[in-house]
Protein backbone atom coordinates (compact mmCIF):
# COMPACT_ATOMS: atom_id res chain seq x y z
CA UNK A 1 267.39 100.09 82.82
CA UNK A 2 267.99 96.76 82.25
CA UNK A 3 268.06 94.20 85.31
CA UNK A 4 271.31 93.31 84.80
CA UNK A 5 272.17 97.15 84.60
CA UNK A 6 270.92 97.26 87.90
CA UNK A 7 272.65 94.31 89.24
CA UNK A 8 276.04 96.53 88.09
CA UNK A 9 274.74 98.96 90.01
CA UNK A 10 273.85 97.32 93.05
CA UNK A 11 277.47 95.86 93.58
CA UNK A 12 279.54 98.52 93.04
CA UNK A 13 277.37 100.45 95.35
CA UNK A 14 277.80 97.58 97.92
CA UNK A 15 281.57 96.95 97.22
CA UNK A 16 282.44 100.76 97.83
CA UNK A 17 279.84 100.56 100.71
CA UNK A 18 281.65 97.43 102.64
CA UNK A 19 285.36 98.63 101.58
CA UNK A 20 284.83 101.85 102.94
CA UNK A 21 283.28 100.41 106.21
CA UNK A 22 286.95 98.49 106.57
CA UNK A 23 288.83 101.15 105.90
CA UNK A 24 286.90 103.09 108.64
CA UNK A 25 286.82 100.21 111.48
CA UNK A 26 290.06 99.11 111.11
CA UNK A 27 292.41 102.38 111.98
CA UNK A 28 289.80 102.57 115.13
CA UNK A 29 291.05 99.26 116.20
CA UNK A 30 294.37 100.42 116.40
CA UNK A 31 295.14 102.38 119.77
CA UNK A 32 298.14 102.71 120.72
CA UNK A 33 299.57 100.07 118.86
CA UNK A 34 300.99 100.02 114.99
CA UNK A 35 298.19 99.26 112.30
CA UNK A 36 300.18 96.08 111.34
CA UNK A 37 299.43 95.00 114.83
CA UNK A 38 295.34 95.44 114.45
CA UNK A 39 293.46 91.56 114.34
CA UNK A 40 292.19 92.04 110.93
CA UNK A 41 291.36 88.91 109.97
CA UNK A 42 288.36 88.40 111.43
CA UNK A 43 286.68 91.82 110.16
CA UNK A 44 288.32 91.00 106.74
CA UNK A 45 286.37 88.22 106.17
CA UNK A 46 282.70 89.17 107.83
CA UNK A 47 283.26 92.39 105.59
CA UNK A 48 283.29 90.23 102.32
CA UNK A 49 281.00 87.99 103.80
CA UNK A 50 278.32 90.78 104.27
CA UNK A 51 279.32 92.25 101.13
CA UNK A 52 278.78 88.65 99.00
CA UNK A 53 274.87 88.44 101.13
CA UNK A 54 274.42 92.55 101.12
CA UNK A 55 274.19 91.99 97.01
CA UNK A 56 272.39 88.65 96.93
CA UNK A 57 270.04 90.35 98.58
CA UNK A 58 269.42 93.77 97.09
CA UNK A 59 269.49 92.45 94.20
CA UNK A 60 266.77 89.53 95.02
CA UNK A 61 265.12 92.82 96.41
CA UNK A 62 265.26 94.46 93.19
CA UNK A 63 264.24 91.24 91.01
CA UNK A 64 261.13 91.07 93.05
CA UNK A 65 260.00 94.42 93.00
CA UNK A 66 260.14 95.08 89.20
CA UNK A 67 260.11 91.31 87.53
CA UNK A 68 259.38 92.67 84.27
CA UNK A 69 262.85 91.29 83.33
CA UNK A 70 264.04 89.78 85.74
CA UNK A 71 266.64 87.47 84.78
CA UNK A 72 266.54 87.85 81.13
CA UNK A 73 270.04 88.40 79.68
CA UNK A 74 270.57 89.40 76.07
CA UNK A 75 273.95 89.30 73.65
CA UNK A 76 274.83 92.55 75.21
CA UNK A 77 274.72 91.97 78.46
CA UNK A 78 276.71 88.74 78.21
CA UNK A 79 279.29 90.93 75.74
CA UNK A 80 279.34 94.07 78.52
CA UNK A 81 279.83 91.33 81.63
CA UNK A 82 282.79 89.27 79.39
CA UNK A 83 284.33 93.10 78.85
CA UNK A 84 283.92 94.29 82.12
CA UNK A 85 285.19 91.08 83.66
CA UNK A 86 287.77 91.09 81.43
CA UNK A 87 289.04 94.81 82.51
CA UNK A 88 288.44 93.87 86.11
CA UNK A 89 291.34 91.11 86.31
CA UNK A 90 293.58 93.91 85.53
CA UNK A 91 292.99 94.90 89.44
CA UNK A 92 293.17 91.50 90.89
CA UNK A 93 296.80 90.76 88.97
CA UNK A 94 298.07 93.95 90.27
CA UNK A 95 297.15 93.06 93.63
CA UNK A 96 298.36 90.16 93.49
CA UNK A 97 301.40 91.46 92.04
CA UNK A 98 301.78 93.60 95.12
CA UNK A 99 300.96 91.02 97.47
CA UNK A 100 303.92 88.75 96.19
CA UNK A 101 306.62 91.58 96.23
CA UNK A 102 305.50 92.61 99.86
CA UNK A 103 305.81 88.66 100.74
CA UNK A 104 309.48 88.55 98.57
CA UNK A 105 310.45 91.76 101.07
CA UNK A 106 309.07 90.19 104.23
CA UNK A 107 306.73 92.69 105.25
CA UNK A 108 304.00 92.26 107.71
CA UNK A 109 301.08 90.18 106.88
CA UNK A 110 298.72 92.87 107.55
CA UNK A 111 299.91 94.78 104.10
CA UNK A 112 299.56 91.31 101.99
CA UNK A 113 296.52 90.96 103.02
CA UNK A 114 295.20 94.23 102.58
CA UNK A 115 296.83 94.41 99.20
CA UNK A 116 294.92 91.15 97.84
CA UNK A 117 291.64 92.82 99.39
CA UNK A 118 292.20 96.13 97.64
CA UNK A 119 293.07 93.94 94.86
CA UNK A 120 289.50 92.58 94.50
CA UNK A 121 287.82 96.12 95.65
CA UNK A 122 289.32 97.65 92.71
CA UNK A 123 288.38 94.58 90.28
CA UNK A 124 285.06 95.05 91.52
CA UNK A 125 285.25 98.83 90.93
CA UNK A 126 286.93 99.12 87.73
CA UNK A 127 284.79 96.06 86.30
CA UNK A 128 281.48 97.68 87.53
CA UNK A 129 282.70 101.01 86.23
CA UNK A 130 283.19 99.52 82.57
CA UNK A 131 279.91 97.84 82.77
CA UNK A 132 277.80 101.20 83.41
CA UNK A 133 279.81 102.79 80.84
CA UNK A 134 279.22 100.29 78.18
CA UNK A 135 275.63 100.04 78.83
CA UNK A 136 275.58 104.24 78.49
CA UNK A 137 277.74 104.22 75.51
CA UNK A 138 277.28 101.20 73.49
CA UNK A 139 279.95 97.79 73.92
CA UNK A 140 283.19 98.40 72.86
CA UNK A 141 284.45 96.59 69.54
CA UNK A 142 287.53 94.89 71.25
C-alpha cells in the first residue's frame, strides 16, 4: 500500500472518528433544553481542529515508521486525489445548498451550521471513499 493510500486511509478513519465524537457530545449537552439551544460553537470548531492535527499526525506517524515511500507521489496518485477531490465537492455544494435554504427559511443557526459541517464530513467521506476504490480497482477514465 502506497503512502498516499494510507494517507486516504488515515483521514477518513479520523473524519468518521471526530464526526461521530460530535454527534455523540452534542445531544448530551442538551438537557432539558431544545438541541438548537446547545453552545455548539465552541465544540464545532475544537472538533475540526483535532481532526485537522489528529491526521497531521498519524500520518507523520505513519511516514516515519515505514519511509520506504514516504512522500513519493506518482501519475496515479495525483489522477486518484484530482478524482476523488473532484467527487468530494459534490458533498460540500449540497451542504451548502442546504445551509442557504435553511438561512432563506430563517431557521435556527444551529441547523446551518451543522449542515455546512455535515457538508464537509461527507466531502471528506465520499472523496476518501473514491480514493480507496480507485486505488483497488484501477482510476476511472473520466
Amino acid at each position: 500500500m502506497s503512502s498516499e493510500q494510507k494517507g486516504v486511509w488515515i483521514e477518513l478513519v479520523v473524519a468518521i472518528a471526530t464526526y461521530a465524537v460530535y454527534v455523540i457530545v452534542v445531544p448530551g449537552e442538551v438537557g432539558r433544553s431544545s438541541l438548537a439551544t446547545v453552545n455548539y460553537g465552541p465544540l464545532m470548531l475544537w472538533i475540526i481542529g483535532a481532526s485537522v492535527v489528529a491526521t497531521v499526525i498519524v500520518r507523520t506517524v505513519v511516514s516515519t515508521v515505514s519511509p520506504k515511500d514516504a512522500g513519493k507521489r506518482d501519475i496515479r496518485d495525483r489522477q486518484i486525489y484530482r478524482i476523488g477531490e473532484y467527487v468530494g465537492r459534490w458533498a460540500i455544494i449540497a451542504g451548502a445548498l442546504v445551509a442557504l435554504i435553511l438561512a432563506l427559511l430563517r431557521v435556527e443557526y444551529f441547523w446551518i451550521a451543522n449542515a455546512i459541517y455535515l457538508g464537509f464530513f461527507l466531502s471528506a467521506v465520499v472523496s476518501s471513499a473514491v480514493k480507496i476504490s480507485s486505488y483497488r480497482s484501477g482510476v476511472p477514465a473520466w
